[in-house]
Structure formats: C-alpha cells, structure tokens
Protein backbone atom coordinates (compact mmCIF):
# COMPACT_ATOMS: atom_id res chain seq x y z
CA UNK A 1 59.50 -0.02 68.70
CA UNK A 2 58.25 -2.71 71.31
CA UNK A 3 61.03 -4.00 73.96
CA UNK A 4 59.53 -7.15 75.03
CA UNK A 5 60.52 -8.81 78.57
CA UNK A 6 60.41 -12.90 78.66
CA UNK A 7 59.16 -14.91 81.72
CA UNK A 8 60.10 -18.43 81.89
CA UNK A 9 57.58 -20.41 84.04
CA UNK A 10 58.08 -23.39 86.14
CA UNK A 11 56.95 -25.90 83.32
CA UNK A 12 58.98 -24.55 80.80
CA UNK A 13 56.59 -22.17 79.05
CA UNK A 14 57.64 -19.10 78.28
CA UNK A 15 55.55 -16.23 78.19
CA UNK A 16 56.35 -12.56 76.77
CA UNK A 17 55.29 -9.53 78.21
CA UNK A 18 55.26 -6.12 76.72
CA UNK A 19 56.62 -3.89 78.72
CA UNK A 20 57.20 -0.70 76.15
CA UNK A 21 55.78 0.36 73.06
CA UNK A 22 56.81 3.36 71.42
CA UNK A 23 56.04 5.05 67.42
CA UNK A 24 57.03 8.15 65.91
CA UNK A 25 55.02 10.32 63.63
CA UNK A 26 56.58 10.67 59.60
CA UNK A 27 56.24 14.14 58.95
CA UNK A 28 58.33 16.93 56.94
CA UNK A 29 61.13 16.46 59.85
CA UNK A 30 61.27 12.96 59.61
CA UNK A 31 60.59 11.11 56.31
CA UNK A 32 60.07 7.88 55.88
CA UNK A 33 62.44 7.77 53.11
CA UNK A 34 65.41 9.46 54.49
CA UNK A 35 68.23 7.42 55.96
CA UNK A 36 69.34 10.17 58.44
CA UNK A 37 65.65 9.83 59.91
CA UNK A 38 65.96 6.18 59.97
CA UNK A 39 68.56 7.11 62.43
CA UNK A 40 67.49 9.98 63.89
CA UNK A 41 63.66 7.75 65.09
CA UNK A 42 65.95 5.40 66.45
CA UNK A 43 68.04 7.38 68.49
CA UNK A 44 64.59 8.83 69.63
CA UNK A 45 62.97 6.33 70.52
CA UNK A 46 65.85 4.65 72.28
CA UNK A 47 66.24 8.03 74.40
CA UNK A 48 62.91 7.05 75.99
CA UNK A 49 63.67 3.50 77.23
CA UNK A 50 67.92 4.67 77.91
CA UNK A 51 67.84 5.77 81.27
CA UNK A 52 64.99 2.89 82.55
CA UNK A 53 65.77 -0.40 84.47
CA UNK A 54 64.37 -1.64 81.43
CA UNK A 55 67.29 -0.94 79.38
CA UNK A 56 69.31 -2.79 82.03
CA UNK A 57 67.59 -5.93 81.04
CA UNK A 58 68.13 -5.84 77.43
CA UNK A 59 70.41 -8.60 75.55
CA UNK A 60 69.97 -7.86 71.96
CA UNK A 61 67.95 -5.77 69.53
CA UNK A 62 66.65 -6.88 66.56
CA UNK A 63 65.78 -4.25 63.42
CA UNK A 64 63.11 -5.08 60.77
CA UNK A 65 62.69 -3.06 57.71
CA UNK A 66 60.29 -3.13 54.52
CA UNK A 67 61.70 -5.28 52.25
CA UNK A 68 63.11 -3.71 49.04
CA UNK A 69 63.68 -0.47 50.72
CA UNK A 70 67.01 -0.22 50.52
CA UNK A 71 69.84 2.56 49.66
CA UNK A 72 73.28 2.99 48.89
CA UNK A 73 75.83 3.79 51.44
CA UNK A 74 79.75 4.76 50.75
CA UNK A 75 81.68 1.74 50.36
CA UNK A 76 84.13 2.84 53.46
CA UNK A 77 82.30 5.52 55.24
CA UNK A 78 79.01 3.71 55.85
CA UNK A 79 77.05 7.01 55.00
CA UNK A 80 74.18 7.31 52.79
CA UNK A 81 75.16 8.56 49.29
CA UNK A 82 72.19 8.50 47.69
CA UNK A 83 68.18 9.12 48.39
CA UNK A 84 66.34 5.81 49.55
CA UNK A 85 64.29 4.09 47.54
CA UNK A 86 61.24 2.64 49.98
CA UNK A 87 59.50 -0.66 49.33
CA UNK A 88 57.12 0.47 46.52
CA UNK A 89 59.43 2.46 44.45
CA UNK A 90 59.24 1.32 40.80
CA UNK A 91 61.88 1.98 38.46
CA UNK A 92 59.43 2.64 35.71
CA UNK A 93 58.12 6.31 37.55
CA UNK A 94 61.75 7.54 36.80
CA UNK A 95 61.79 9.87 34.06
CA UNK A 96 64.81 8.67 32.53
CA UNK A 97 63.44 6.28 30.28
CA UNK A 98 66.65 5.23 28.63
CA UNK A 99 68.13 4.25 31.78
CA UNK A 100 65.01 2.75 32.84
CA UNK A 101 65.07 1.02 29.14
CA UNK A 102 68.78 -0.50 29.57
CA UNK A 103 67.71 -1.86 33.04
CA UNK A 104 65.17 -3.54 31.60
CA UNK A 105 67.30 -5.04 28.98
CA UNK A 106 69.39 -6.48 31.22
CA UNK A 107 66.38 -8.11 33.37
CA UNK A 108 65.14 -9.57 30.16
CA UNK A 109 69.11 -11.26 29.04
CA UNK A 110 69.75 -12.79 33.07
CA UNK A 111 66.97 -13.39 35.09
CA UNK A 112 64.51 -16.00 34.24
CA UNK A 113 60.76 -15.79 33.28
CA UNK A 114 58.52 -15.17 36.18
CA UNK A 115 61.27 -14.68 38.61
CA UNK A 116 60.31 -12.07 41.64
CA UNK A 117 64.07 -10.57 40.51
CA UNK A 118 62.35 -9.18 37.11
CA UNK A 119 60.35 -6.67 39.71
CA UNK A 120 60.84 -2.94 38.81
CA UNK A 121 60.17 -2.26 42.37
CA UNK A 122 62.59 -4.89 43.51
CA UNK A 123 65.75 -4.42 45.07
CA UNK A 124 67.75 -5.85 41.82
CA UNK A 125 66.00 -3.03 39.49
CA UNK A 126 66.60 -0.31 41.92
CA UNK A 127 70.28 -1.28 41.95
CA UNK A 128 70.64 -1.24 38.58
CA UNK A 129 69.34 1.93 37.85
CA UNK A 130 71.55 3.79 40.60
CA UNK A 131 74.37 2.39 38.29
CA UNK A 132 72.95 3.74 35.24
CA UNK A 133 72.27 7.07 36.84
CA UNK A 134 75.82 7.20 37.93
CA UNK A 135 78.15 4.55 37.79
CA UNK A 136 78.85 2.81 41.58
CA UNK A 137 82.58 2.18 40.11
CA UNK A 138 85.15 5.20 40.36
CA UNK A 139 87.51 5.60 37.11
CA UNK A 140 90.43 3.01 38.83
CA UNK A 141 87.44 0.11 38.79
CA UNK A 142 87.24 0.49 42.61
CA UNK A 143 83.69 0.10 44.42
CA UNK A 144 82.83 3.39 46.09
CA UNK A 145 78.96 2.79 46.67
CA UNK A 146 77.15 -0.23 48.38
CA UNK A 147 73.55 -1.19 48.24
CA UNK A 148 72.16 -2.05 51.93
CA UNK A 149 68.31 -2.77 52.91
CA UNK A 150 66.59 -0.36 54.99
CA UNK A 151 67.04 -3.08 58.14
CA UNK A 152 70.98 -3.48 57.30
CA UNK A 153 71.37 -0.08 57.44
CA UNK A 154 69.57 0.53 61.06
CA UNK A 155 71.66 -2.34 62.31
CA UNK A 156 75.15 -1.23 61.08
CA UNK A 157 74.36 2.23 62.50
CA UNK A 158 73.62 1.15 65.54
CA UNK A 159 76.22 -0.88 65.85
CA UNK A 160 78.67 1.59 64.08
CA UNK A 161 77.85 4.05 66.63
CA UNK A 162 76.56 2.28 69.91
CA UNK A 163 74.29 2.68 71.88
CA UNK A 164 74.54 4.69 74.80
CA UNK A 165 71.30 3.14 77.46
CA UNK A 166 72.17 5.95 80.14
CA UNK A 167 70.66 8.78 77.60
C-alpha cells in the first residue's frame, strides 16, 4: 500500500510525493488466496496510516488486484462463499475432469477461436466450473452466488464497512 501526497507547482506541474509505503508478509495467517485476508491486510495496513495527519489528507482510495483472481460472494450478503481462485489458477489442475470436460465444451460452442475468453485460467473458465461444481442458481431459479474480481471485492468491503481513519 503506497498513499501518495500531490504538490501542484506554480507552473502547473504536478509532482507526487510518497509519503507512506507499507507491505504485509503472506504467510499461514494470511494467504494470498483467502478473501478474509484480503480484508484482514487491509484493515492492517490502514491501522498504520488511521490515526496520522496523513489520513486527514486523503480524498479517495483506489484498490488494484491481479487480474483473473476473482471469487464468488453471496448474492445479498456480500460474503465470500467459496475459496478464491488467484490469477494463475487453471481449471485443468481440478481433478474433476468431467466438470472440467463440460466447461470446456462450452468454451469450444461460444467463444471464438483465439479469444483470451477460451483461457482455463481466465475468469470465464473459473466461473464456469464453480457452476458445475455446484450450481450458482437455488431450486426457485434465483441467483444466490456472484462472481467478483479480487479488486471488486477489496473495494465493496471497504466501502461496505467504512473506514474508520481514527484507528
């Protein structure tokens, strides 16, 4: 996490200035793969920068994530429902090939030749497996699970649950 403090100079350049950098270790507490620690390195890192003048200064945040790293979340609740699946994932290390079969049959009948979408470690693939694992429609037809990217999912959490800059 940078926070990142902008100058504006008398001739209109702007300059940045890096004020804080922080990082976290991944370790057996906090994997890299698990949503809750997605949350629980942000609240962590944000504890460190809360109570500073810094914090005082800041306008917006902005969240970046791997792409294809991406999970799904309870349509209502916002709460991961299943294990992430991180940026370099492929559908093809699961070992149920028959799901892993049927996604690929669908790949093959609607997405075009040598379109990044035909990935097995895509976003698309990933998706489709979930579904074939378990099915992301309850019995009445109703959506119960969403997918969201790793960087959707930091954002609606913190803005879900705020952010408290006196901590």
């Amino acid at each position: 996490m940078s926070i990142v403090e902008k100058k504006v100079g008398s001739d209109s350049n702007v300059e940045y200035k890096e004020v804080v950098t922080e990082a976290l270790s991944w370790d057996d507490t906090m994997q890299y793969d698990n949503a809750n620690s997605w949350n629980t390195a942000m609240d962590i890192l944000l504890s460190r920068v809360g109570g500073t003048e810094i914090m005082t200064r800041v306008k917006a945040l902005c969240v970046s994530g791997t792409s294809a790293s991406c999970l799904l979340v309870e349509r209502e609740s916002h709460k991961a429902s299943r294990d992430a699946r991180m940026y370099n994932f492929d559908i093809k290390s699961s070992s149920d090939e028959s799901s892993v079969q049927r996604v690929m049959e669908l790949i093959d009948q609607y997405v075009p030749e040598k379109h990044t979408a035909r990935a097995t470690t895509g976003s698309l693939c990933k998706l489709l497996l979930w579904n074939e694992e378990q099915s992301l429609v309850d019995d009445d037809g109703e959506v119960k699970e969403v997918l969201q990217h790793q960087s959707d999912f930091a954002s609606m959490s913190l803005m879900k649950e705020g952010l408290d800059v006196s901590r």
